[in-house]
PDB file of N, CA and C in Angstrom:
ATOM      1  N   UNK A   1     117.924 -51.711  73.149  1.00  0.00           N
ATOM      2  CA  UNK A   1     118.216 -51.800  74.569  1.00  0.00           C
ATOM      3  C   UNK A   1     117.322 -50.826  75.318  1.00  0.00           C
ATOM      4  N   UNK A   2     116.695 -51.214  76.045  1.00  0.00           N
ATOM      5  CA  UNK A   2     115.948 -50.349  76.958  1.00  0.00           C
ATOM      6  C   UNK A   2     116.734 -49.653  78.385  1.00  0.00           C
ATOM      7  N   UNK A   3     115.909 -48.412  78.643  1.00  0.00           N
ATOM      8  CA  UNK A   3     116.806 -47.714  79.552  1.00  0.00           C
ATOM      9  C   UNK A   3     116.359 -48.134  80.707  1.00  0.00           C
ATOM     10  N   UNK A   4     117.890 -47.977  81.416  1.00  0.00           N
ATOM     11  CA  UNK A   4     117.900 -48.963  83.103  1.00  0.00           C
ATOM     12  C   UNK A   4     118.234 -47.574  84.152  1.00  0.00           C
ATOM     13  N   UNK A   5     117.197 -47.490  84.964  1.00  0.00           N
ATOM     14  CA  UNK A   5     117.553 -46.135  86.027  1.00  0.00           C
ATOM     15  C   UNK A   5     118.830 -46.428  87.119  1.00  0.00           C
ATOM     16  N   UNK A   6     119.849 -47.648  86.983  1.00  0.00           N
ATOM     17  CA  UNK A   6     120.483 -48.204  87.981  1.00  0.00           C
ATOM     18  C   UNK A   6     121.496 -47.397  87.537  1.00  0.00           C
ATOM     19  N   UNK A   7     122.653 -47.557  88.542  1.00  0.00           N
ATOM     20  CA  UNK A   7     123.623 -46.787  88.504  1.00  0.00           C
ATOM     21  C   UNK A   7     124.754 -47.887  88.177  1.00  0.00           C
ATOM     22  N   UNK A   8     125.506 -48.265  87.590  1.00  0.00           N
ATOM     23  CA  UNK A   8     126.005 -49.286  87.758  1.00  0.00           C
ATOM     24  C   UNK A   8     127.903 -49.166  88.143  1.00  0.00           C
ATOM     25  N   UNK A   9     128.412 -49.660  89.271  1.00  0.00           N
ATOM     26  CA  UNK A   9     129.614 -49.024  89.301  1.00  0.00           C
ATOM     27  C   UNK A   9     131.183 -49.553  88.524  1.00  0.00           C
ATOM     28  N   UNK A  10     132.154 -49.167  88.120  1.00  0.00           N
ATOM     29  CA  UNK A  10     133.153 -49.905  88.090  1.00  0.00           C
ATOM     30  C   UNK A  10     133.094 -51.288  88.060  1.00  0.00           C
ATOM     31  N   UNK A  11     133.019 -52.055  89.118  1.00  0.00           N
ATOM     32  CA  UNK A  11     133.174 -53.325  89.438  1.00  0.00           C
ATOM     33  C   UNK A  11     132.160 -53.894  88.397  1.00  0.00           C
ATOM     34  N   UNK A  12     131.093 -53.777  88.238  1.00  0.00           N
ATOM     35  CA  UNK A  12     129.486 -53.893  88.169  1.00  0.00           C
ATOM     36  C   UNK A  12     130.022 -54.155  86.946  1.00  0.00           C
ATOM     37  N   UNK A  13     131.059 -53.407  85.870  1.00  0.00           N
ATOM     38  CA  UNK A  13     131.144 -53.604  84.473  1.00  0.00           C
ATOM     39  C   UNK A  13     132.108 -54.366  84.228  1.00  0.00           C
ATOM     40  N   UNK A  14     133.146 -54.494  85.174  1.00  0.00           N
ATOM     41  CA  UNK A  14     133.983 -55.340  84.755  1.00  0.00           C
ATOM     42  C   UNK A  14     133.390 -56.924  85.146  1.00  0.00           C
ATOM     43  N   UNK A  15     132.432 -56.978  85.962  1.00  0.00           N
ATOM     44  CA  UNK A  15     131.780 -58.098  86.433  1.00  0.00           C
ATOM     45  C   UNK A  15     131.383 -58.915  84.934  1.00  0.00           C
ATOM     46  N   UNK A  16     130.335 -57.910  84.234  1.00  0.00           N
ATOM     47  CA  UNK A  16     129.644 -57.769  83.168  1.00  0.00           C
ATOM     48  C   UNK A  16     130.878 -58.344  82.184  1.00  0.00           C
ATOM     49  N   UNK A  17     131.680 -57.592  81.847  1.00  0.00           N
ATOM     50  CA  UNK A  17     132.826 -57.648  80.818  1.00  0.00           C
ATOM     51  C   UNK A  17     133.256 -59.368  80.852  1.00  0.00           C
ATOM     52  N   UNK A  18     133.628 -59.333  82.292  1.00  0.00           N
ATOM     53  CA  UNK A  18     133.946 -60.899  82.346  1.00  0.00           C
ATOM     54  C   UNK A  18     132.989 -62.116  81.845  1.00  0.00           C
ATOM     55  N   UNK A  19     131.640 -61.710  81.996  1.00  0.00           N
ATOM     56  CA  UNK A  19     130.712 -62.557  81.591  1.00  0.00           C
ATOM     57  C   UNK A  19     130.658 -62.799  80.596  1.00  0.00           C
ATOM     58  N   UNK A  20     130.782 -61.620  79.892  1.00  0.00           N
ATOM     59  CA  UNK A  20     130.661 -61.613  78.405  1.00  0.00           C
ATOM     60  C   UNK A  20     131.709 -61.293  77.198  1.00  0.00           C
ATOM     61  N   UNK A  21     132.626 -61.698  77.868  1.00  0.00           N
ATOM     62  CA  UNK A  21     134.251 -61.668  76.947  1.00  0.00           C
ATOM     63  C   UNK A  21     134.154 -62.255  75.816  1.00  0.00           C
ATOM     64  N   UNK A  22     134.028 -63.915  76.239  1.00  0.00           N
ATOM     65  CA  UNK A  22     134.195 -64.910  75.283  1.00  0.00           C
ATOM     66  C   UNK A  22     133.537 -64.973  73.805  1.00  0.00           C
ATOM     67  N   UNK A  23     132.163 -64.275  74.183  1.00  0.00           N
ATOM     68  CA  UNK A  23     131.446 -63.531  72.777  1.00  0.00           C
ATOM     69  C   UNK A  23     132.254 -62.192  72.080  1.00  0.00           C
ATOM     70  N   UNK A  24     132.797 -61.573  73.011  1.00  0.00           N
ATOM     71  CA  UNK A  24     133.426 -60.549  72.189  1.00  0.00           C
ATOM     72  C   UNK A  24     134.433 -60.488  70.909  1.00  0.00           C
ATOM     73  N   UNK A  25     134.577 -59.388  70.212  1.00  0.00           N
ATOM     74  CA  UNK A  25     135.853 -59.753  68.950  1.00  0.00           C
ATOM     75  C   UNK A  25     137.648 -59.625  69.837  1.00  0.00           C
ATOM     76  N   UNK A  26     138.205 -60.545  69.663  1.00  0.00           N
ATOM     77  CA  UNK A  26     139.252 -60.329  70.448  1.00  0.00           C
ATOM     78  C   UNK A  26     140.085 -59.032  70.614  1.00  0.00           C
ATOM     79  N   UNK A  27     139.724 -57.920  69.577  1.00  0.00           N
ATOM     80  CA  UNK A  27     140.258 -57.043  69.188  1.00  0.00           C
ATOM     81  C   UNK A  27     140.011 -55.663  70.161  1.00  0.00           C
ATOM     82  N   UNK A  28     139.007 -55.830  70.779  1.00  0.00           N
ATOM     83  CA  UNK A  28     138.225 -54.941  71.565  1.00  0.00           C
ATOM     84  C   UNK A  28     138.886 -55.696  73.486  1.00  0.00           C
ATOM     85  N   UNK A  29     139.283 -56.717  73.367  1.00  0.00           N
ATOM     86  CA  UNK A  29     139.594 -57.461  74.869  1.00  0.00           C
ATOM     87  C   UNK A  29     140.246 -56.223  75.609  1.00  0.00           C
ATOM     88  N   UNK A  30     141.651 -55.906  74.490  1.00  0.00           N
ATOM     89  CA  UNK A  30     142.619 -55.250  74.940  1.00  0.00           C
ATOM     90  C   UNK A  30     142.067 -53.502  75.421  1.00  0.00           C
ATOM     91  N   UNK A  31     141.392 -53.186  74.704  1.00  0.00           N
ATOM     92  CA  UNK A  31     140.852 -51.776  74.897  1.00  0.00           C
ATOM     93  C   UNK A  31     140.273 -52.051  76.297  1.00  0.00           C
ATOM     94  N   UNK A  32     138.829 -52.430  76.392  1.00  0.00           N
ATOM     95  CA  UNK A  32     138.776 -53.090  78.091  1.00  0.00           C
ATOM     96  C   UNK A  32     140.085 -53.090  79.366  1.00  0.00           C
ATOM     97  N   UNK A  33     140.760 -53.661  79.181  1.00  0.00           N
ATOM     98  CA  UNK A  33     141.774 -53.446  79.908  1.00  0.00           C
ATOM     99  C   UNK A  33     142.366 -52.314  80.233  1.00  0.00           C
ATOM    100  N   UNK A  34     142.308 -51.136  79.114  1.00  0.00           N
ATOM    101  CA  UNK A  34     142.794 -50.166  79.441  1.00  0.00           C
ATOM    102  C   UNK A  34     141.992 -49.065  80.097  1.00  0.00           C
ATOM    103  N   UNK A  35     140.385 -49.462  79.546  1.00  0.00           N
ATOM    104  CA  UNK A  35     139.433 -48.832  80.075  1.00  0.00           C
ATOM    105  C   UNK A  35     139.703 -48.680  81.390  1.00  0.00           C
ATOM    106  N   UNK A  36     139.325 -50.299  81.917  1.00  0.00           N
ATOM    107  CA  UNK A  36     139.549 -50.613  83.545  1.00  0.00           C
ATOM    108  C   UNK A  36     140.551 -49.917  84.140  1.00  0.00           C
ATOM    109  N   UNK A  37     141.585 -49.143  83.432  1.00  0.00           N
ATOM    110  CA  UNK A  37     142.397 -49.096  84.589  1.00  0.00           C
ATOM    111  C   UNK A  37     142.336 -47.096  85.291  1.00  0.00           C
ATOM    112  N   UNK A  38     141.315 -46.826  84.197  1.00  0.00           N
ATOM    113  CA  UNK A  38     140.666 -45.323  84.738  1.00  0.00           C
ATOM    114  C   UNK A  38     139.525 -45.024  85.470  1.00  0.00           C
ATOM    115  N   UNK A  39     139.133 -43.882  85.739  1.00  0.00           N
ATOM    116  CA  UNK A  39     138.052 -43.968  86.401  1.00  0.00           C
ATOM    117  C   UNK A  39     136.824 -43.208  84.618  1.00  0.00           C
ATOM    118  N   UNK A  40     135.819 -43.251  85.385  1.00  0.00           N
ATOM    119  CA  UNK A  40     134.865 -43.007  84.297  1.00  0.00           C
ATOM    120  C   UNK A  40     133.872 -42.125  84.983  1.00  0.00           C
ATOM    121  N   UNK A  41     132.611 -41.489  84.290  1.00  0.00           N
ATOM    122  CA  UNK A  41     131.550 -41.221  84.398  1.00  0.00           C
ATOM    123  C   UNK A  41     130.612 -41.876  84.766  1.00  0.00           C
ATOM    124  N   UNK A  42     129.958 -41.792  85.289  1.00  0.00           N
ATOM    125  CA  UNK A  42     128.640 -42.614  85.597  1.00  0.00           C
ATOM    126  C   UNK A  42     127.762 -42.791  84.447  1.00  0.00           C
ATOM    127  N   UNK A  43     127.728 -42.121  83.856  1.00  0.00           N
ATOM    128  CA  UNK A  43     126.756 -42.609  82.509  1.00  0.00           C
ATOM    129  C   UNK A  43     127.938 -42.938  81.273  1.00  0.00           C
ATOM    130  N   UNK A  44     129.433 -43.020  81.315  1.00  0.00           N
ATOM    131  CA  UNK A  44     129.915 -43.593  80.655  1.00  0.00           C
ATOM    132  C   UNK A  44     129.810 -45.287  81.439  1.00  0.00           C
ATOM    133  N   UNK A  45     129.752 -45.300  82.324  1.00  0.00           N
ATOM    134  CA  UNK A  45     129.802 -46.798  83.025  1.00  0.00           C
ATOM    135  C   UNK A  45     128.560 -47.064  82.740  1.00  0.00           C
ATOM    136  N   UNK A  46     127.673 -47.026  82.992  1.00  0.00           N
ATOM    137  CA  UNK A  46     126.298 -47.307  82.741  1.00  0.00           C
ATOM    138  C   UNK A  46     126.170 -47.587  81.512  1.00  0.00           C
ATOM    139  N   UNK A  47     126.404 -46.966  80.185  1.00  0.00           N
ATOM    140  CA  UNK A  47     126.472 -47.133  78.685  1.00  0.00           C
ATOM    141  C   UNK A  47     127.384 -48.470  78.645  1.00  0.00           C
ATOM    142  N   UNK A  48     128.425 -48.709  79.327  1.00  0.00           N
ATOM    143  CA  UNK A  48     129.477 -49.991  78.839  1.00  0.00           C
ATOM    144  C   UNK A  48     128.369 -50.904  79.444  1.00  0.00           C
ATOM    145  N   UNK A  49     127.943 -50.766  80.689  1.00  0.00           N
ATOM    146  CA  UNK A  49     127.417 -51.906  81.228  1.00  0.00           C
ATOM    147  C   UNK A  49     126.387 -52.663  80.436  1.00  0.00           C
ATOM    148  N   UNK A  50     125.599 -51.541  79.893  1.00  0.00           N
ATOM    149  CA  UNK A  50     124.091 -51.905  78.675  1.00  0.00           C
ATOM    150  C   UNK A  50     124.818 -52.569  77.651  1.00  0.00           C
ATOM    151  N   UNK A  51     125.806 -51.870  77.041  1.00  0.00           N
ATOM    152  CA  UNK A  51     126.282 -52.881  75.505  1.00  0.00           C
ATOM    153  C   UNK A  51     126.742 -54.060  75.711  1.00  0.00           C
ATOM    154  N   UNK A  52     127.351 -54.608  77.489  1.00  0.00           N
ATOM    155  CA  UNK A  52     127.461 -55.472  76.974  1.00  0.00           C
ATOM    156  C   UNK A  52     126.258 -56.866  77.993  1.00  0.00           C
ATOM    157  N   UNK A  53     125.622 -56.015  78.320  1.00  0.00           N
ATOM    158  CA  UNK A  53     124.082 -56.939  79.248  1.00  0.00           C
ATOM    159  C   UNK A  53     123.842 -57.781  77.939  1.00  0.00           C
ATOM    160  N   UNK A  54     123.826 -59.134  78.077  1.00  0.00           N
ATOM    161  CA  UNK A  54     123.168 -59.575  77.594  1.00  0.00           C
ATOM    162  C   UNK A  54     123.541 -59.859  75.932  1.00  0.00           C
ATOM    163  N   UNK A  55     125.206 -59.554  75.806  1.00  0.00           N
ATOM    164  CA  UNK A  55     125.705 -59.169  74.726  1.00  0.00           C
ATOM    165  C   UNK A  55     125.664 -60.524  73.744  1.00  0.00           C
ATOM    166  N   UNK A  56     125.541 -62.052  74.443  1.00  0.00           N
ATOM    167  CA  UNK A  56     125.565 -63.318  73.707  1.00  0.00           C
ATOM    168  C   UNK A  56     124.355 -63.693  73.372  1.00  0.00           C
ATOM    169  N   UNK A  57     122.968 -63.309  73.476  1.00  0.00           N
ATOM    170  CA  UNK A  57     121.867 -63.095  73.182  1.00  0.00           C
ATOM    171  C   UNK A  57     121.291 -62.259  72.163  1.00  0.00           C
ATOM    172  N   UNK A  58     122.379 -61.584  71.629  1.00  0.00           N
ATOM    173  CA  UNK A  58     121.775 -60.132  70.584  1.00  0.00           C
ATOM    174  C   UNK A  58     121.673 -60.846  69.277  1.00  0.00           C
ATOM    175  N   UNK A  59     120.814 -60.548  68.877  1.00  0.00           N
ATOM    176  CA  UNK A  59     121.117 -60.760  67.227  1.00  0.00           C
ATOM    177  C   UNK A  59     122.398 -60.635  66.636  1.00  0.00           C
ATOM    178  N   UNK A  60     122.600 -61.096  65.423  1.00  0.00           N
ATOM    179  CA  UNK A  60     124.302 -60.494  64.633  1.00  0.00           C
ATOM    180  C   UNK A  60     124.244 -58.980  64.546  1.00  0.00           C
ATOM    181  N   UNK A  61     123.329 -58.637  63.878  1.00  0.00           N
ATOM    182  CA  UNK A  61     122.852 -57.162  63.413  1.00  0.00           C
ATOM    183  C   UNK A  61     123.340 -56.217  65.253  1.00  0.00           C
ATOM    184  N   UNK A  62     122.788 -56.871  66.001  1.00  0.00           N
ATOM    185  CA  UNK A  62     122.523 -55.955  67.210  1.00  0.00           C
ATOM    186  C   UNK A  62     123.944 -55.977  68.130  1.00  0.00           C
ATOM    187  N   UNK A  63     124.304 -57.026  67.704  1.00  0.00           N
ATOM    188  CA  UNK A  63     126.064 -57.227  68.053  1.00  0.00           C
ATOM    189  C   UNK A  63     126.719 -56.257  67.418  1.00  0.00           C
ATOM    190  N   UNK A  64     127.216 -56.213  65.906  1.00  0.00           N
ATOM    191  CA  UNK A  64     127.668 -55.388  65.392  1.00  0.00           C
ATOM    192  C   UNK A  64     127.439 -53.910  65.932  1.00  0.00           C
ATOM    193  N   UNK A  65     126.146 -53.443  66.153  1.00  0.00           N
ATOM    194  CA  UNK A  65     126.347 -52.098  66.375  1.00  0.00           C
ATOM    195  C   UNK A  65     126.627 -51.674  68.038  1.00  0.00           C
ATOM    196  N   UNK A  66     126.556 -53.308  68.464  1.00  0.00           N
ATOM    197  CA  UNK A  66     127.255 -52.935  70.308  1.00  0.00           C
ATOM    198  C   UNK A  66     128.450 -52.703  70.033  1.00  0.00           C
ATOM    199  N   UNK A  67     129.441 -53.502  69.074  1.00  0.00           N
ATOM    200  CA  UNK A  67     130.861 -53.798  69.005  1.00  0.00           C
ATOM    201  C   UNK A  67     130.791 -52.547  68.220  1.00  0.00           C
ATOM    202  N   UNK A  68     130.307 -51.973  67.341  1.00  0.00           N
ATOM    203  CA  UNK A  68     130.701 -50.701  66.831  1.00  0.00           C
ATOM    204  C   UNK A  68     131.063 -49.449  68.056  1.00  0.00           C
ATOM    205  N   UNK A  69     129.761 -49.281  68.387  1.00  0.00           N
ATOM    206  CA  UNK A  69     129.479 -48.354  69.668  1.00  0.00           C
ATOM    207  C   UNK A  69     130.760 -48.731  70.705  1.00  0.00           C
ATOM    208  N   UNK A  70     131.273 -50.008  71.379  1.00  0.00           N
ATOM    209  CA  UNK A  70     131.846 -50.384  72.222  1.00  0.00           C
ATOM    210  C   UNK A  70     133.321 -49.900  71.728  1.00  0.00           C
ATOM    211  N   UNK A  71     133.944 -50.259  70.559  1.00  0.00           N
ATOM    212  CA  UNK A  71     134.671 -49.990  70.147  1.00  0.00           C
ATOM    213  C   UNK A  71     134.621 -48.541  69.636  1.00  0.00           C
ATOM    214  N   UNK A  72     133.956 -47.572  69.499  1.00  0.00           N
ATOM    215  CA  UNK A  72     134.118 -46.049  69.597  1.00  0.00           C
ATOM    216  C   UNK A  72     134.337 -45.163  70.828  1.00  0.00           C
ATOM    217  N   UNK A  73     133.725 -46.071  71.734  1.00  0.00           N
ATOM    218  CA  UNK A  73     133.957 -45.894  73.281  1.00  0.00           C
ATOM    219  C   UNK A  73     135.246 -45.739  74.009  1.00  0.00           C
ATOM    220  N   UNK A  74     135.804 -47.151  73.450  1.00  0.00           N
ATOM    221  CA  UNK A  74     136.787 -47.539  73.950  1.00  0.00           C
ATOM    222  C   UNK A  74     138.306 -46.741  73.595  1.00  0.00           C
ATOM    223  N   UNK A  75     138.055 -46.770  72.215  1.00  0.00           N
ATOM    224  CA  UNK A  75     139.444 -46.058  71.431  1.00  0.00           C
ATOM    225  C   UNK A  75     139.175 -44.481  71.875  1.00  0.00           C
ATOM    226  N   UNK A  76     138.312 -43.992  72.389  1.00  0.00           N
ATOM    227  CA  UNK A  76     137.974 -42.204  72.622  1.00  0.00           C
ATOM    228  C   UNK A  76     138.252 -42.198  74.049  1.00  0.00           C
ATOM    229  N   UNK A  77     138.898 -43.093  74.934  1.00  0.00           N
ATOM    230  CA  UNK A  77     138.349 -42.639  76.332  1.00  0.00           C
ATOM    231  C   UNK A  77     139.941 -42.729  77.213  1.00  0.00           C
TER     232      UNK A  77
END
């Protein structure tokens, strides 16, 4: 993933999230939800937004380590 100088806000990820649910492992849906309902960092928002840009396009290999990463994110926050 290449680095993006944008700022991306709240909305911006859940926008993202929605796009890209249906690829996700269902197991991770629920964490999302709980994410959403805090506020975050700006470079924690920015990091969710990248893992999941573009998340139905990744290789298997490159999935796995979004859903790894996404899911370490998620359960720590």
């Amino acid at each position: 993933m290449s680095e993006c100088k944008l700022d991306h806000t709240h909305d911006d990820v859940i926008q993202k999230f929605e796009q890209q649910k249906e690829y996700l492992p269902d197991d991770l849906k629920p964490l999302f939800t709980l994410f959403f309902e805090k506020e975050h960092t700006q470079d924690l928002l920015n990091e969710v937004f990248h893992l999941l840009k573009k998340f139905d396009l990744s290789s298997e290999e490159e999935k796995l380590e979004r859903i790894n990463r996404l899911s370490l994110i998620l359960k720590n926050v």
